[in-house]
Protein backbone atom coordinates (compact mmCIF):
# COMPACT_ATOMS: atom_id res chain seq x y z
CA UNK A 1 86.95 93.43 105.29
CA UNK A 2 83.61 92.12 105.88
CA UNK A 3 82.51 91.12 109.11
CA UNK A 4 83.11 87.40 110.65
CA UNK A 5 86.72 87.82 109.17
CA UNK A 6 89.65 86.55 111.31
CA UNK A 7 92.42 88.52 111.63
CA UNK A 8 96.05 87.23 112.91
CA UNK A 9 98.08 90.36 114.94
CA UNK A 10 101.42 89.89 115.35
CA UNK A 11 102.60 92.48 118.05
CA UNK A 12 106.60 92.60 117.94
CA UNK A 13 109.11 93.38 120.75
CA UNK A 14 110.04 96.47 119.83
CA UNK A 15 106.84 97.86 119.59
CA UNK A 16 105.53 97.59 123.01
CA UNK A 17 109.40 98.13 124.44
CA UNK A 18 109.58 101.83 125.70
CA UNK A 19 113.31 103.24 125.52
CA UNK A 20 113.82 102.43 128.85
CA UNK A 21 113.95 99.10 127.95
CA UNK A 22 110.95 98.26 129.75
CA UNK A 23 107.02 97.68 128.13
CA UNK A 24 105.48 100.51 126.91
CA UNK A 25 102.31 100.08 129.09
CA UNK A 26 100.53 102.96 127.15
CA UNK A 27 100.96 101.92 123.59
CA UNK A 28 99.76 98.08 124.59
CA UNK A 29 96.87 99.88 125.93
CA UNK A 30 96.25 101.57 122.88
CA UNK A 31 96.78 98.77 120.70
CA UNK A 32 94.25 96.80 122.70
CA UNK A 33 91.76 99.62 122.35
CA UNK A 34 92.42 99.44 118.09
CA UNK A 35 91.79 95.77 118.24
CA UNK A 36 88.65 96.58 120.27
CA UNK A 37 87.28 98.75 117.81
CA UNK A 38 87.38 96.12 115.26
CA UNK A 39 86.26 93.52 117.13
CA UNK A 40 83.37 95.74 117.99
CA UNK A 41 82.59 95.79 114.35
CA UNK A 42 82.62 91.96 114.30
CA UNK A 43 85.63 90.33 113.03
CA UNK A 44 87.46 87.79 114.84
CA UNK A 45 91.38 88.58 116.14
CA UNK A 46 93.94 86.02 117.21
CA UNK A 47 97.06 87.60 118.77
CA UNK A 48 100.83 87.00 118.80
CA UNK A 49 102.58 88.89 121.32
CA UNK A 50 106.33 89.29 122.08
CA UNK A 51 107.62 90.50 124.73
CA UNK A 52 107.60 88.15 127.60
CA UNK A 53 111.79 88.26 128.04
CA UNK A 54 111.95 91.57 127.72
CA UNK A 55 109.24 92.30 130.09
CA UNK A 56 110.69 89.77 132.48
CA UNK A 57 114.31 91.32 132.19
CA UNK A 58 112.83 94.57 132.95
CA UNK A 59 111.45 93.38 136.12
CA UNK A 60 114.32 91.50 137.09
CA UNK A 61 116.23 94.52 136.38
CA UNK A 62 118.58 92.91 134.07
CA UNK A 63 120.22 95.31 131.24
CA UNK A 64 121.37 92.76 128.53
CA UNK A 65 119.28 89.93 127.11
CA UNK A 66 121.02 87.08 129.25
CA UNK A 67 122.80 84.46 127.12
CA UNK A 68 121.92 81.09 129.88
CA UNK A 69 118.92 79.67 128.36
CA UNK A 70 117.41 79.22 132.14
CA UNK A 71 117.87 82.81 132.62
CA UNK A 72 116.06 83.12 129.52
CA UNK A 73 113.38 80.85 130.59
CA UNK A 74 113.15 82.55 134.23
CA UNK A 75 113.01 85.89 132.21
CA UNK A 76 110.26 84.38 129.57
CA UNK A 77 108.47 82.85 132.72
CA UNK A 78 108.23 85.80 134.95
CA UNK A 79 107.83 88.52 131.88
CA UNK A 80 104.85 86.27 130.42
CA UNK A 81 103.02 86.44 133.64
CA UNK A 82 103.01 90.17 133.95
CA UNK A 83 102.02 90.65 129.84
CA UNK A 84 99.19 88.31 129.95
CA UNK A 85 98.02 90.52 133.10
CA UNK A 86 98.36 93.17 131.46
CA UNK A 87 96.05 91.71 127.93
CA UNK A 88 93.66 90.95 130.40
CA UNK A 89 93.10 94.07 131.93
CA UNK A 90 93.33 96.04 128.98
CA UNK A 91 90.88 93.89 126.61
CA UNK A 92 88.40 93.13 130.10
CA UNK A 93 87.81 97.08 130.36
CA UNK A 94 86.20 96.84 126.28
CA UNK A 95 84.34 93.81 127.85
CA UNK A 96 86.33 91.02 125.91
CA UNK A 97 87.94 88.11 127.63
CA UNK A 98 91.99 86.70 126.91
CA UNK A 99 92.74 83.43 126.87
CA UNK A 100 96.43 82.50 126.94
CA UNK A 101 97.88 80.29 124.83
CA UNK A 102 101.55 79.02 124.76
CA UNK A 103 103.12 77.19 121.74
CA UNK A 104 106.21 74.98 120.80
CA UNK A 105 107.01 73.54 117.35
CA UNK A 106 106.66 70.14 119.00
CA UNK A 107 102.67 70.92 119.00
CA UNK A 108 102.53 71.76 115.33
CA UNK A 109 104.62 68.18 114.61
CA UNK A 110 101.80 66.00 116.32
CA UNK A 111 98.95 66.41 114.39
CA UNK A 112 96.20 65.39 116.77
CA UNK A 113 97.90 68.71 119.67
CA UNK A 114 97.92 70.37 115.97
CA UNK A 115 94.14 69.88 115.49
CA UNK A 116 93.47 70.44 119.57
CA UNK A 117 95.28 73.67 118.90
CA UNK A 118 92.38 74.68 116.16
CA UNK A 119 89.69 73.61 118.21
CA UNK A 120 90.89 75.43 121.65
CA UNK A 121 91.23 78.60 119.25
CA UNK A 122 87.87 78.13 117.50
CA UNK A 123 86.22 77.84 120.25
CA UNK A 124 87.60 81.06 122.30
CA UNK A 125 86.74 82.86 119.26
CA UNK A 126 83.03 81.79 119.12
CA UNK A 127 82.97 83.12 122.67
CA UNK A 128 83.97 86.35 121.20
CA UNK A 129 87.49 85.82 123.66
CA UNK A 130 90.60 87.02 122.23
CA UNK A 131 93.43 84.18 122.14
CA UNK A 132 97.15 85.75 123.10
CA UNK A 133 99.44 83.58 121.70
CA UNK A 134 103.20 83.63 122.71
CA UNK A 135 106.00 80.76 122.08
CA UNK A 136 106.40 78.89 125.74
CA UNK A 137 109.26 79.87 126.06
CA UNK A 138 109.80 78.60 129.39
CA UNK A 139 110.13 75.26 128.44
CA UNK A 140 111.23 76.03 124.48
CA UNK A 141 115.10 74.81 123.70
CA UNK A 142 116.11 74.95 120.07
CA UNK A 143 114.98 71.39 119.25
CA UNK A 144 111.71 72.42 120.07
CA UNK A 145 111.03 75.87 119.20
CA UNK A 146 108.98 77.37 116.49
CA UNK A 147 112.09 80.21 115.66
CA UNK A 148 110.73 83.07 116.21
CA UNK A 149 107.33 85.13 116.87
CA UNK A 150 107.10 86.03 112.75
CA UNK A 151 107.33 82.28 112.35
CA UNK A 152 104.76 81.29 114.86
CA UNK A 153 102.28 83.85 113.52
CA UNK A 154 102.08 82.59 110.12
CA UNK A 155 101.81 79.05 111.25
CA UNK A 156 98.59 80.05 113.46
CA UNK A 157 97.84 81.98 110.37
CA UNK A 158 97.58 78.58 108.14
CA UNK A 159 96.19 76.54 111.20
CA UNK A 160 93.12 78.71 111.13
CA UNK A 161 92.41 79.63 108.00
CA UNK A 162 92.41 83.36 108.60
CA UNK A 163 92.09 85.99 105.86
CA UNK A 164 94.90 88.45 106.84
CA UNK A 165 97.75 88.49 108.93
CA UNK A 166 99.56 91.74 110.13
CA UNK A 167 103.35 91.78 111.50
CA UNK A 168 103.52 94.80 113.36
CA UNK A 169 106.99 96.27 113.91
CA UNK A 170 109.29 99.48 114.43
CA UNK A 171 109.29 100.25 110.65
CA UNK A 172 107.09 101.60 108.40
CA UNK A 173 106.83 98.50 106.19
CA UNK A 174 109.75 97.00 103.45
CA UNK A 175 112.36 99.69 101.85
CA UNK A 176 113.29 99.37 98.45
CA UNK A 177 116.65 100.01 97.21
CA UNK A 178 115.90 103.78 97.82
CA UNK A 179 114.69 103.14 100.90
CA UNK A 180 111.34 104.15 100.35
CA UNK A 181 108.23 101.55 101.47
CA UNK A 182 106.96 99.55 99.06
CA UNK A 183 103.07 99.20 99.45
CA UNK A 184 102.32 96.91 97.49
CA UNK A 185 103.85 93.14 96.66
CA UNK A 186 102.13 91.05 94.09
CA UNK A 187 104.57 87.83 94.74
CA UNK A 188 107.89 86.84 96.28
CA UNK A 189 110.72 87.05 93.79
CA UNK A 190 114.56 87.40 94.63
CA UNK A 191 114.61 90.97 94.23
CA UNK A 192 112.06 91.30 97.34
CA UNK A 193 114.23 88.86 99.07
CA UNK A 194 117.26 90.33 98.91
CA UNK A 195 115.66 93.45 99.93
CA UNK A 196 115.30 92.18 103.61
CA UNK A 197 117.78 94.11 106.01
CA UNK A 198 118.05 92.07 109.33
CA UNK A 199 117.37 94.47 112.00
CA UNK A 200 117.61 91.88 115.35
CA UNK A 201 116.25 93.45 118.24
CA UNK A 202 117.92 93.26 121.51
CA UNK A 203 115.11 91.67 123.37
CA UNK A 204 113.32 89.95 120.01
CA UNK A 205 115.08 87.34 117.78
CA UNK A 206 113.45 88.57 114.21
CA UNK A 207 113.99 90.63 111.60
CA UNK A 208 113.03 91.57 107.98
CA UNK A 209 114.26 88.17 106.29
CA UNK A 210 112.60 86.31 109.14
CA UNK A 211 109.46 88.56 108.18
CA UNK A 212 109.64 87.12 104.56
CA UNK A 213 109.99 83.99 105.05
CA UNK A 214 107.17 83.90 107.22
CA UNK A 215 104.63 85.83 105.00
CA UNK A 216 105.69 83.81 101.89
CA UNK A 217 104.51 80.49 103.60
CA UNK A 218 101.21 82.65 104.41
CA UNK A 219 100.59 84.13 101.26
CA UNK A 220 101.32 80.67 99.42
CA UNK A 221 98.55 79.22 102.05
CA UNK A 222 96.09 81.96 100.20
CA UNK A 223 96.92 84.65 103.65
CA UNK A 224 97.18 88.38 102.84
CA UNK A 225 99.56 90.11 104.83
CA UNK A 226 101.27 93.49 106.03
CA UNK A 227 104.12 94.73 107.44
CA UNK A 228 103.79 98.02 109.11
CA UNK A 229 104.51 100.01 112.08
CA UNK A 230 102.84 99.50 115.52
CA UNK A 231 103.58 102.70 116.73
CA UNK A 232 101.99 104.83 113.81
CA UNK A 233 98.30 106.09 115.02
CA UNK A 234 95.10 104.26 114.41
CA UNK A 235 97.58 101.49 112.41
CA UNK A 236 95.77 98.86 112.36
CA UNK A 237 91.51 100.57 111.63
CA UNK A 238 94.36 101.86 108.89
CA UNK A 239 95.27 98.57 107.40
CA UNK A 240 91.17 97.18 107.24
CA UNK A 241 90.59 99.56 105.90
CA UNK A 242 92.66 98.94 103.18
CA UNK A 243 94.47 102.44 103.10
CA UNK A 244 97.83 102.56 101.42
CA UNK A 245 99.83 101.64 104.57
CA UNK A 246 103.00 99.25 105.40
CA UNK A 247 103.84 97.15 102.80
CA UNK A 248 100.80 94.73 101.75
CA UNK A 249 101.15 91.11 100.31
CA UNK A 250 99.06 89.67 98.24
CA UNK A 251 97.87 86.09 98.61
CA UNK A 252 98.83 83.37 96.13
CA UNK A 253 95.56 81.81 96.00
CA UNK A 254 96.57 78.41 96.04
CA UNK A 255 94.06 76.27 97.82
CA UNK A 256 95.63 73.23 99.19
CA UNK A 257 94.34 70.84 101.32
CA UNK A 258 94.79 71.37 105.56
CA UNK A 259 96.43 68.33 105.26
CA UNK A 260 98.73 68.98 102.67
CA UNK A 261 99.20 72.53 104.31
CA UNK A 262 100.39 71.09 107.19
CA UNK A 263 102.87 68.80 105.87
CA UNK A 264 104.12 71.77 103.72
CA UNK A 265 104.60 74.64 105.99
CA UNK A 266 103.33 73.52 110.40
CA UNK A 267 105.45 70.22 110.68
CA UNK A 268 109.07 70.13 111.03
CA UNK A 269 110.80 67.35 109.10
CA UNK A 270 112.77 64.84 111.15
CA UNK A 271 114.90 63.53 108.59
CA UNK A 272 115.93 63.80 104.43
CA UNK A 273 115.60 61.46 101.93
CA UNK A 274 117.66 61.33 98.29
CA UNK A 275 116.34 60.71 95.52
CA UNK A 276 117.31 59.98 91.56
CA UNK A 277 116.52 62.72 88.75
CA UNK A 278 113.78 59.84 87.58
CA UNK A 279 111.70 60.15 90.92
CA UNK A 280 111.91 63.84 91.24
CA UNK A 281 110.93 63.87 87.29
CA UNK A 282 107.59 61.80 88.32
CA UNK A 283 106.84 63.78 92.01
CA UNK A 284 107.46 66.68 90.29
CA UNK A 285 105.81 66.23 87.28
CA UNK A 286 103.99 63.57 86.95
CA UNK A 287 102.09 62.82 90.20
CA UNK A 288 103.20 60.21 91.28
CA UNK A 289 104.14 58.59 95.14
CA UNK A 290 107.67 58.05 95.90
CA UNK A 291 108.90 54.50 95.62
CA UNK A 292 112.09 52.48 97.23
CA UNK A 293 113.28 52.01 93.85
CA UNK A 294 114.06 55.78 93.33
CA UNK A 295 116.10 56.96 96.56
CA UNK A 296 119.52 57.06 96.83
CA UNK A 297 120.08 57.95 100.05
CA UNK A 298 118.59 59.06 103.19
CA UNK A 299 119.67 61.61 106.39
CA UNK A 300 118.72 62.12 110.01
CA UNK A 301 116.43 59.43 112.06
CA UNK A 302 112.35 59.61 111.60
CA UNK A 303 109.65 57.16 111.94
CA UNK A 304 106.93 56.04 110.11
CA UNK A 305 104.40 58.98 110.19
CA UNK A 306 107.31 61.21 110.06
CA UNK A 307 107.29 64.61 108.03
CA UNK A 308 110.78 64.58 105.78
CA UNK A 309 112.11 66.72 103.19
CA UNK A 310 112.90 65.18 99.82
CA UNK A 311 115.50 66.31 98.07
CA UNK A 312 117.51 65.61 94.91
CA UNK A 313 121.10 64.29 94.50
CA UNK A 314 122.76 67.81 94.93
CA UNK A 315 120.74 68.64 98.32
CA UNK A 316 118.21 70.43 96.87
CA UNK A 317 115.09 70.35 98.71
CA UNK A 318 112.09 69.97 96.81
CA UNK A 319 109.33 68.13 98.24
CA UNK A 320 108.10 67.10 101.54
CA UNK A 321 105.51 63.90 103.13
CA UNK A 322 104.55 61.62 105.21
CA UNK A 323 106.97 58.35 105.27
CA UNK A 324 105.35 54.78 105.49
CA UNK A 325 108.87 53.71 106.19
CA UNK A 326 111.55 54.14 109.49
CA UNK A 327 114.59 55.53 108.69
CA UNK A 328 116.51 52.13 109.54
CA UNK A 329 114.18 50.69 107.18
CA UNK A 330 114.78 52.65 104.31
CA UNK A 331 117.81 52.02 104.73
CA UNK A 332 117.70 48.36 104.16
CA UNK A 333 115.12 48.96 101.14
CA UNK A 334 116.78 52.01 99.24
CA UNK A 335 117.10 51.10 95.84
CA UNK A 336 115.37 48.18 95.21
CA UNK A 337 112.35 47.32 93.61
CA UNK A 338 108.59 46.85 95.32
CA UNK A 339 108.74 43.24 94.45
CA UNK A 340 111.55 42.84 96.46
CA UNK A 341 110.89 44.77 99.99
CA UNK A 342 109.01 41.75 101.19
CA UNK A 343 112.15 39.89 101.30
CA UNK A 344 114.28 42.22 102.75
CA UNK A 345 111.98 42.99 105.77
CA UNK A 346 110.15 39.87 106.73
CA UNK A 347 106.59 41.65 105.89
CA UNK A 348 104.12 42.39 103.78
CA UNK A 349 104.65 46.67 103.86
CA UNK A 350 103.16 49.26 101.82
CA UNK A 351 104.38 49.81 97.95
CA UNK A 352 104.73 53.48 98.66
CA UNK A 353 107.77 54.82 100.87
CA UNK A 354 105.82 58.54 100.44
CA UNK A 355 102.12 58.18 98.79
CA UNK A 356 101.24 61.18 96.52
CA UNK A 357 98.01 61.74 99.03
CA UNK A 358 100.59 62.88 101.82
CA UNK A 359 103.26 64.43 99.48
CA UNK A 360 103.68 68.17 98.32
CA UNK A 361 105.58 69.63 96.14
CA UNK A 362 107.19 72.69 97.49
């Protein structure tokens, strides 16, 4: 890779968890010191850690991954603490600075936090500062969290625009049906999906499927990526270098626009709206926007502004946007013509429930 690149780390639970159950204080260290020696050659590196509950049971002295979500959060709080001290001592003696930064999905639904996000990030990284990124998962309850660390890295991923992001794990990158690694993966197809063993981790909430889902919203942003194993020496000067290790994705190329790429893969739909095989047949095909006349039905409560999926009459989802409409309106309009809104809500309101400007088709 050539230099001014920015690179997305993903550094999973089980590879900085010794088998004591506790962090593995000398392969963070040497980790850091990897991701020094590239940034000493001049590309950029964001990082995703996990690790904070684990850390913070191993303090606490807890043996099992508590099941309370505030013990979680008093786990998450206390075991973040100690990690980020730990980033910052380990990246300060290679003379780079850490700057901590703690996510929820609720920040990737609000577009302007969504764009602060970028900016905070750009800006640590023109200051040649290394952002650590971890879900807050202090505050995090399922309505609110981004699902896992896999998850989260692909949406910074897309957010930023980077040109590679590595998920490193416990394993040496995706088995095949022999259960040898596969280094190479020109595209997602169901045979590479079905290949995905889940492997949960006691302390960490991923696994292999959560691993492809992730890197096939990345590489359909135009994000190369690779699965390999944290522990393995010099990993990572390994993977820039473009040797033949983990399992490597290739991107899809496909160049939408940030808006459009949020909408598709950073925002988390509130609600689902129905529609007739002749709307899908003209969103689909045809380019068009999404008009009353076409939906049949409509599920969960959004606003206007709202991200929703659309799906057709059998569930199926197959497009997402932005609606012009509330969910109790739409449900006054469904079905009827343009013409005919007007009447039905007392105002003069946009022709388009979903324009084709803020729709994609998945």
């Amino acid at each position: 890779m050539s230099k001014n690149r920015i690179v997305v780390i993903k550094i999973g639970t089980k590879v900085i968890t010794s088998s004591d159950k506790s962090l593995d204080k000398a392969l963070l260290k040497g980790l850091i010191a990897q991701i020094s020696d590239i940034l000493d050659k001049g590309l950029k590196v964001i990082v995703v850690t996990s690790g904070a509950i684990g850390a913070g049971m191993g303090l606490l002295g807890m043996k099992k991954r508590p099941v309370k979500t505030e013990e979680l959060q008093a786990a998450a709080s206390i075991g973040q603490s100690r990690l980020m001290h730990l980033y910052s001592d380990y990246f300060k003696e290679r003379g780079y600075l850490t700057g901590q930064i703690l996510l929820t999905q609720e920040d990737f639904n609000d577009r302007n936090r969504y764009l602060n996000i970028k900016k905070t990030i750009e800006t640590l990284l023109s200051h040649k500062a290394v952002p650590v990124i971890n879900e807050n998962d202090t505050v995090s309850t399922e309505e609110i969290k981004c699902g896992d660390n896999d998850r989260l890295s692909s949406l910074v991923s897309d957010l930023c625009r980077v040109d590679m992001l590595m998920l490193l794990t416990d394993v040496d990158g995706l088995l095949d049906e022999k259960y040898s690694v596969i280094n190479l993966v020109d595209g997602m197809s169901s045979r590479i999906t079905k290949l995905a063993r889940e492997s949960l981790c006691e302390f960490g909430t991923g696994g292999m499927a959560s691993k492809l889902e992730s890197i096939g919203k990345a590489t359909a942003s135009g994000i190369e990526c690779v699965i390999a194993n944290g522990k393995t020496k010099n990993i990572i000067a390994d993977i820039i270098d473009g040797k033949p290790v983990g399992t490597r994705f290739k991107s899809s190329g496909m160049k939408l626009l940030a808006k459009k790429r949020w909408i598709a893969f950073s925002s988390k739909p509130r609600g689902s709206i129905y529609v007739d095989s002749g709307a899908r047949e003209a969103l689909s095909n045809k380019n068009r926007s999404l008009l009353a006349s076409g939906i049949v039905g409509l599920d969960g409560q959004f606003v206007m502004g709202d991200v929703v999926r659309i799906t057709d009459k059998s569930f199926r989802e197959f497009a997402r946007g932005l609606t012009n409409y509330s969910s109790s309106e739409l449900s006054k309009i469904k079905g009827l013509k343009t013409a005919d809104i007007r009447n039905v809500l007392g105002r003069k309101a946009p022709d388009e429930v979903i324009h084709k400007d803020n729709l994609v088709i998945l």
